[in-house]
N, C-alpha and C. Protein backbone atom coordinates (compact mmCIF):
# COMPACT_ATOMS: atom_id res chain seq x y z
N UNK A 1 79.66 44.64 2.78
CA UNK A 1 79.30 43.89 3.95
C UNK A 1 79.43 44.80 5.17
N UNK A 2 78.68 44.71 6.00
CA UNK A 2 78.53 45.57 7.41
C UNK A 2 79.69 45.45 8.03
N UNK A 3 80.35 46.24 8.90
CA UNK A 3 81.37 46.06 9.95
C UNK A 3 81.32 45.39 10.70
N UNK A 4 79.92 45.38 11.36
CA UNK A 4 79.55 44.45 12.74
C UNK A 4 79.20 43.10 12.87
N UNK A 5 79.60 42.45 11.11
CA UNK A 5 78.86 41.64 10.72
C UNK A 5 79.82 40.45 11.26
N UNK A 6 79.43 39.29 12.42
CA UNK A 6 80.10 38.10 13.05
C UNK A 6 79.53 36.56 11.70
N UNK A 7 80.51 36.82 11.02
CA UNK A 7 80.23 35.24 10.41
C UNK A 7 80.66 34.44 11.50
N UNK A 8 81.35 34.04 12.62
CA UNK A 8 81.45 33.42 13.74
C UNK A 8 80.13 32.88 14.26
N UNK A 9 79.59 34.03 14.59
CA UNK A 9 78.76 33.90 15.32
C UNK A 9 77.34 33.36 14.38
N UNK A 10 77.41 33.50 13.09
CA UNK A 10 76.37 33.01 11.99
C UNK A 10 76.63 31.64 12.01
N UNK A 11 77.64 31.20 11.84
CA UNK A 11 78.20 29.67 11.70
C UNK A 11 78.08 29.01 13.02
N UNK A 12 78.30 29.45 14.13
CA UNK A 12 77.68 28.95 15.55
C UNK A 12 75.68 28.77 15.33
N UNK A 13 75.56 30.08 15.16
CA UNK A 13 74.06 29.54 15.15
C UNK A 13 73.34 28.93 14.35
N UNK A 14 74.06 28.34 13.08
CA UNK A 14 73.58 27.47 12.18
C UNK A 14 73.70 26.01 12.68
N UNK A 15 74.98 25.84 13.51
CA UNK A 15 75.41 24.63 13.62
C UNK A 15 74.66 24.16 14.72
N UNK A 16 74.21 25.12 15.49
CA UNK A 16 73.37 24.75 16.73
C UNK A 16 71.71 24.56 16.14
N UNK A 17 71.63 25.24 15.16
CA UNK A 17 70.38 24.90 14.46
C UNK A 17 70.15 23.24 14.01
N UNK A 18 71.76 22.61 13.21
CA UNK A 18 71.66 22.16 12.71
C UNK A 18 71.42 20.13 14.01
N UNK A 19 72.13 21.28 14.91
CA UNK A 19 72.14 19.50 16.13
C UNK A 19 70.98 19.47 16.69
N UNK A 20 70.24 20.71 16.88
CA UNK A 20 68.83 20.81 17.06
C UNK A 20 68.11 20.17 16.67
N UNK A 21 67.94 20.40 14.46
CA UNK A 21 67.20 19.64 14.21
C UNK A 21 67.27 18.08 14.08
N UNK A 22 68.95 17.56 14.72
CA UNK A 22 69.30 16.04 14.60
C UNK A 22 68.23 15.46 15.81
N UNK A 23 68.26 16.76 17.04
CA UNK A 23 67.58 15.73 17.89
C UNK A 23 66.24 15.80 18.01
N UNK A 24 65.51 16.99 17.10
CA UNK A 24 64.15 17.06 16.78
C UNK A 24 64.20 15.94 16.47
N UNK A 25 64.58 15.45 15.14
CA UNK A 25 64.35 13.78 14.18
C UNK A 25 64.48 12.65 15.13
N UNK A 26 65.32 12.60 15.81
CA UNK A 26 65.61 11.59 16.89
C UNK A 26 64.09 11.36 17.53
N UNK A 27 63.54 13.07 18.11
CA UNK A 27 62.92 12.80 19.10
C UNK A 27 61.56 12.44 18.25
N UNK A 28 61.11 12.77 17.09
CA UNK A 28 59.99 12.20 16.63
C UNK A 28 60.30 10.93 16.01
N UNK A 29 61.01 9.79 16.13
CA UNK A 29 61.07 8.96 15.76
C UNK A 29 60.22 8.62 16.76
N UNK A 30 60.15 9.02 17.95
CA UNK A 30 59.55 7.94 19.13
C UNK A 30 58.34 8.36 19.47
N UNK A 31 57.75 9.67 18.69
CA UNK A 31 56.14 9.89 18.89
C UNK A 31 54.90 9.18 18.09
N UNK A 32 54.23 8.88 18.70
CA UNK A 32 53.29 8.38 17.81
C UNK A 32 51.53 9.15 17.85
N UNK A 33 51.36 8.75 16.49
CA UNK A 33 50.21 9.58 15.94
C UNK A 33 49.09 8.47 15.81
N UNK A 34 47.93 9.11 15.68
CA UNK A 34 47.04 7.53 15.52
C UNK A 34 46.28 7.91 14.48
N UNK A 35 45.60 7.13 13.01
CA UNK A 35 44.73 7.49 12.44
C UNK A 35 43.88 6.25 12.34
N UNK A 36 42.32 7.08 11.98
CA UNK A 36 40.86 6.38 12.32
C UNK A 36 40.05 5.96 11.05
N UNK A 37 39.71 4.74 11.26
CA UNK A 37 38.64 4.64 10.16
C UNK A 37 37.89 3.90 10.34
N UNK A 38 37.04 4.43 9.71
CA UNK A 38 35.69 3.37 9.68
C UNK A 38 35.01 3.21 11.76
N UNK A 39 34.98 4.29 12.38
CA UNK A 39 35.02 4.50 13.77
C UNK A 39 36.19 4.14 14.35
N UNK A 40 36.40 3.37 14.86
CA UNK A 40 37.64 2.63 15.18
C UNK A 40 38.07 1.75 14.53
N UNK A 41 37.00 0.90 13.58
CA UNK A 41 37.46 -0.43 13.28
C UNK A 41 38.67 -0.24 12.60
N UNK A 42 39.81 0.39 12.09
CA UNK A 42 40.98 0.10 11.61
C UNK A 42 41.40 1.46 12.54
N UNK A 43 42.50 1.21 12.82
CA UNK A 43 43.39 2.44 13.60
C UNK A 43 44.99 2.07 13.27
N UNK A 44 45.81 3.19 12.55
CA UNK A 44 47.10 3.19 12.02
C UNK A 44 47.73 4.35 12.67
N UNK A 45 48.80 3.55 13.11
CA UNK A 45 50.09 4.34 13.75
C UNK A 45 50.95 4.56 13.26
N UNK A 46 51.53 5.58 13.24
CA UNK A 46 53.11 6.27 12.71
C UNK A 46 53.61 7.21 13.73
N UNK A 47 54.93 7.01 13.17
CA UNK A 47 56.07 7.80 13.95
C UNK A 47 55.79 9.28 13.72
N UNK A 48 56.29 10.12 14.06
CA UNK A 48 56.85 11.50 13.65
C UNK A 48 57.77 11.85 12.33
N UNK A 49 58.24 10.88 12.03
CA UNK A 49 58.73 10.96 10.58
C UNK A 49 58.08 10.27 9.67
N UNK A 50 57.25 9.95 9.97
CA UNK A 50 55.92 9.00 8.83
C UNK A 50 56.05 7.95 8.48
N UNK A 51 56.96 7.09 9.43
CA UNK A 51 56.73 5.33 9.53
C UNK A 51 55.63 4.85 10.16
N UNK A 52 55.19 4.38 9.16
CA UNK A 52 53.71 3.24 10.04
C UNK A 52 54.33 2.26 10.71
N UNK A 53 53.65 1.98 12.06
CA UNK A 53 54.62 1.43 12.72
C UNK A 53 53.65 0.26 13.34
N UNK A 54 52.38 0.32 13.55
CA UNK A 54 51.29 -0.33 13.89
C UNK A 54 50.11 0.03 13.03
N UNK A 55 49.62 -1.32 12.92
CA UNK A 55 48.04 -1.33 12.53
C UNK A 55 47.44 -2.26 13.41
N UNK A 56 45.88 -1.69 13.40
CA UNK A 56 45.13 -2.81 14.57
C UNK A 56 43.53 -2.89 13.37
N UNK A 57 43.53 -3.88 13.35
CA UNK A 57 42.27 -3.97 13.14
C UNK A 57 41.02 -4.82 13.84
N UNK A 58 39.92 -4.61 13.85
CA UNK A 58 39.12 -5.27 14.49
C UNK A 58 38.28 -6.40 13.89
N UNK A 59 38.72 -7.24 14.83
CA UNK A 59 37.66 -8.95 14.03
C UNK A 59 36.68 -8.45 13.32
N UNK A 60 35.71 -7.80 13.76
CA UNK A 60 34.36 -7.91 13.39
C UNK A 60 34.12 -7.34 12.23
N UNK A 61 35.66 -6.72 11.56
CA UNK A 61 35.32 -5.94 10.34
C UNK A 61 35.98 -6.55 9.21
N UNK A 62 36.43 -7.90 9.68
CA UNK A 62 37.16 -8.77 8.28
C UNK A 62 36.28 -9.53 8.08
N UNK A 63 35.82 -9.70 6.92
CA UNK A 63 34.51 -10.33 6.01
C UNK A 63 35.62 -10.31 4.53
N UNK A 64 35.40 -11.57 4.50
CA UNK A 64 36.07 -12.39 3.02
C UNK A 64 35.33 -11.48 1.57
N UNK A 65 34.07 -11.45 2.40
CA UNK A 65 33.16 -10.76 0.71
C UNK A 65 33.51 -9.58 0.75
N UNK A 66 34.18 -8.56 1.98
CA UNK A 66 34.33 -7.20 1.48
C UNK A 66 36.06 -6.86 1.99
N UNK A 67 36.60 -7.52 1.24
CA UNK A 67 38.18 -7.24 1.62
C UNK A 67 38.08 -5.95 0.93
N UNK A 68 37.53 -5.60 0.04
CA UNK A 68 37.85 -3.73 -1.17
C UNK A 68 37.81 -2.87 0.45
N UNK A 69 36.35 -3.06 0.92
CA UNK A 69 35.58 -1.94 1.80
C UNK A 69 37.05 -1.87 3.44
N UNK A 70 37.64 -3.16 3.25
CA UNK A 70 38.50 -3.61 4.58
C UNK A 70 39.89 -2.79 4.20
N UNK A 71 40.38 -2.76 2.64
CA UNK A 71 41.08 -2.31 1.68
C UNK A 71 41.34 -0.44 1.82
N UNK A 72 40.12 -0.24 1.54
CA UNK A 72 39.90 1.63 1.62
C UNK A 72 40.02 1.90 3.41
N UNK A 73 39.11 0.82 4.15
CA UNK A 73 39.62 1.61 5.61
C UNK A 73 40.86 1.79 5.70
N UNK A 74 41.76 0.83 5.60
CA UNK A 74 43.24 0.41 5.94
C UNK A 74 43.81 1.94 5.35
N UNK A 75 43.59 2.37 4.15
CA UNK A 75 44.14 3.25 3.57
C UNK A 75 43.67 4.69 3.89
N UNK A 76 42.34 4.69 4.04
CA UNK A 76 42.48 5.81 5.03
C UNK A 76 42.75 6.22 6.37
N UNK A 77 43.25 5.01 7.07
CA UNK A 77 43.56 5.10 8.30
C UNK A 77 45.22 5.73 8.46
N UNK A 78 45.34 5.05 7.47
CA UNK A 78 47.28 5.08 7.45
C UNK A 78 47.65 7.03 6.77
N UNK A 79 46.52 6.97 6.05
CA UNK A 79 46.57 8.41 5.15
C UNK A 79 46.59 9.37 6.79
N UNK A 80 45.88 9.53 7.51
CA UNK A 80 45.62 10.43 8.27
C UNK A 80 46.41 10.13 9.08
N UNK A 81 46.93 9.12 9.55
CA UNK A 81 48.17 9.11 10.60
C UNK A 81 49.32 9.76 10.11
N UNK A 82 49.48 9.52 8.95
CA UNK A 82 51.24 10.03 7.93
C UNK A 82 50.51 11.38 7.80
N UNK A 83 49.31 11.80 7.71
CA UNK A 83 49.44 13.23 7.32
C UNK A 83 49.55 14.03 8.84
N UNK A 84 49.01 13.12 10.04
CA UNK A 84 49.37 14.24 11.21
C UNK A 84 50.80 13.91 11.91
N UNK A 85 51.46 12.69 11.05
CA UNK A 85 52.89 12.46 11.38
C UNK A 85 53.70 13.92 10.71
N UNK A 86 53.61 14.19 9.58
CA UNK A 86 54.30 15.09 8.79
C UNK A 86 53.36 16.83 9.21
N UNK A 87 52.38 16.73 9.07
CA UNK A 87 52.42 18.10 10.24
C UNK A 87 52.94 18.35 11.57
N UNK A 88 52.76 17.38 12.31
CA UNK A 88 53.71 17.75 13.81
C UNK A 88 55.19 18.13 13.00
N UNK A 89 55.70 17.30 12.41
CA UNK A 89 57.09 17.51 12.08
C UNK A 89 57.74 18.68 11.61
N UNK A 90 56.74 18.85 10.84
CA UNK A 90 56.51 20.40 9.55
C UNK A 90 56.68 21.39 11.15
N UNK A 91 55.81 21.24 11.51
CA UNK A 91 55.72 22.31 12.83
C UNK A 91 56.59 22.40 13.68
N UNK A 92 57.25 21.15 14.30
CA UNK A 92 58.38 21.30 15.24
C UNK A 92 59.43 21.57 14.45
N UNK A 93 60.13 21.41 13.33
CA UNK A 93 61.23 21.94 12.59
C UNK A 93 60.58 23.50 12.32
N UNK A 94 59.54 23.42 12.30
CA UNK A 94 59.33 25.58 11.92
C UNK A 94 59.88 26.27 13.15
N UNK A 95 60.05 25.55 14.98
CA UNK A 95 59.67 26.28 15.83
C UNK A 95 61.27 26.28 15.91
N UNK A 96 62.54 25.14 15.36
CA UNK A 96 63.67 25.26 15.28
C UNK A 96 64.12 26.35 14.48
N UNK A 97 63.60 26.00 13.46
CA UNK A 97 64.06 27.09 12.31
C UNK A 97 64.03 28.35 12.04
N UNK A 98 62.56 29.26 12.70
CA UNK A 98 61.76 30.17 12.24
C UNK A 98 61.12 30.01 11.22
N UNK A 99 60.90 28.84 10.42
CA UNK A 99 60.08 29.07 9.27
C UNK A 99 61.03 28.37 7.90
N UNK A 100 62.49 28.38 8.20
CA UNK A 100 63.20 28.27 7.27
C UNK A 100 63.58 27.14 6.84
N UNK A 101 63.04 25.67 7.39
CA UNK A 101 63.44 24.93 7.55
C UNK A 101 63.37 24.35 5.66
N UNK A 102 62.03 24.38 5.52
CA UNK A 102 61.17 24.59 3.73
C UNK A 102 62.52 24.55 2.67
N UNK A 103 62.88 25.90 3.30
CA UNK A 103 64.23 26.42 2.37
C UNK A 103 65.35 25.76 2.35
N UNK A 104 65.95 24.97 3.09
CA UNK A 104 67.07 24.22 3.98
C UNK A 104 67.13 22.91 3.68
N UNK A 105 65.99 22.29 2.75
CA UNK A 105 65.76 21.01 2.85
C UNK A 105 65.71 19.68 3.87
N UNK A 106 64.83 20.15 5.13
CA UNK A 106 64.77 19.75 6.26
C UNK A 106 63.66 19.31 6.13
């Protein structure tokens, strides 16, 4: 092991890593993402940690004969909100971490 080597100072900057990423999580609990389908007619919201938190849908697109077609919007709306919920996240824990976050189980 090196001479100059501060486990002090390793264990400080982990721990500051680690309250960092408490208040990253904190702080994307309260962002929200929007996903689209079908133009607007279905639009799904999630958090930053990938709770759907709102759905809106529009009158004019609930029809009894096509609940399937009302079915797939819903689901791709919610798909693209949770997937740009979990990239922001992916990304703001990389800019804490350097990259390491993957490794860390974060």
């Amino acid at each position: 092991m090196a001479k100059n080597f501060d486990m002090g100072a390793l264990a400080r900057q982990a721990q500051k890593m680690q309250v960092d990423l408490k208040k990253l999580e904190d702080d994307l609990k309260d962002r929200m993402l929007e996903g689209k389908a079908g133009g607007d007619a279905v639009v799904a919201y999630a958090n930053g940690i990938g709770e759907l938190m709102q759905l809106k849908i529009k009158p004019e697109v609930v029809d009894p004969d096509e609940v399937e077609d009302l079915e797939d919007l819903v689901v791709a709306a919610v798909r693209q909100a949770l997937e740009s919920a979990h990239k922001m996240a992916e990304e703001e824990r990389g800019r804490i971490t350097g990259g390491m976050a993957g490794n860390m189980g974060f």
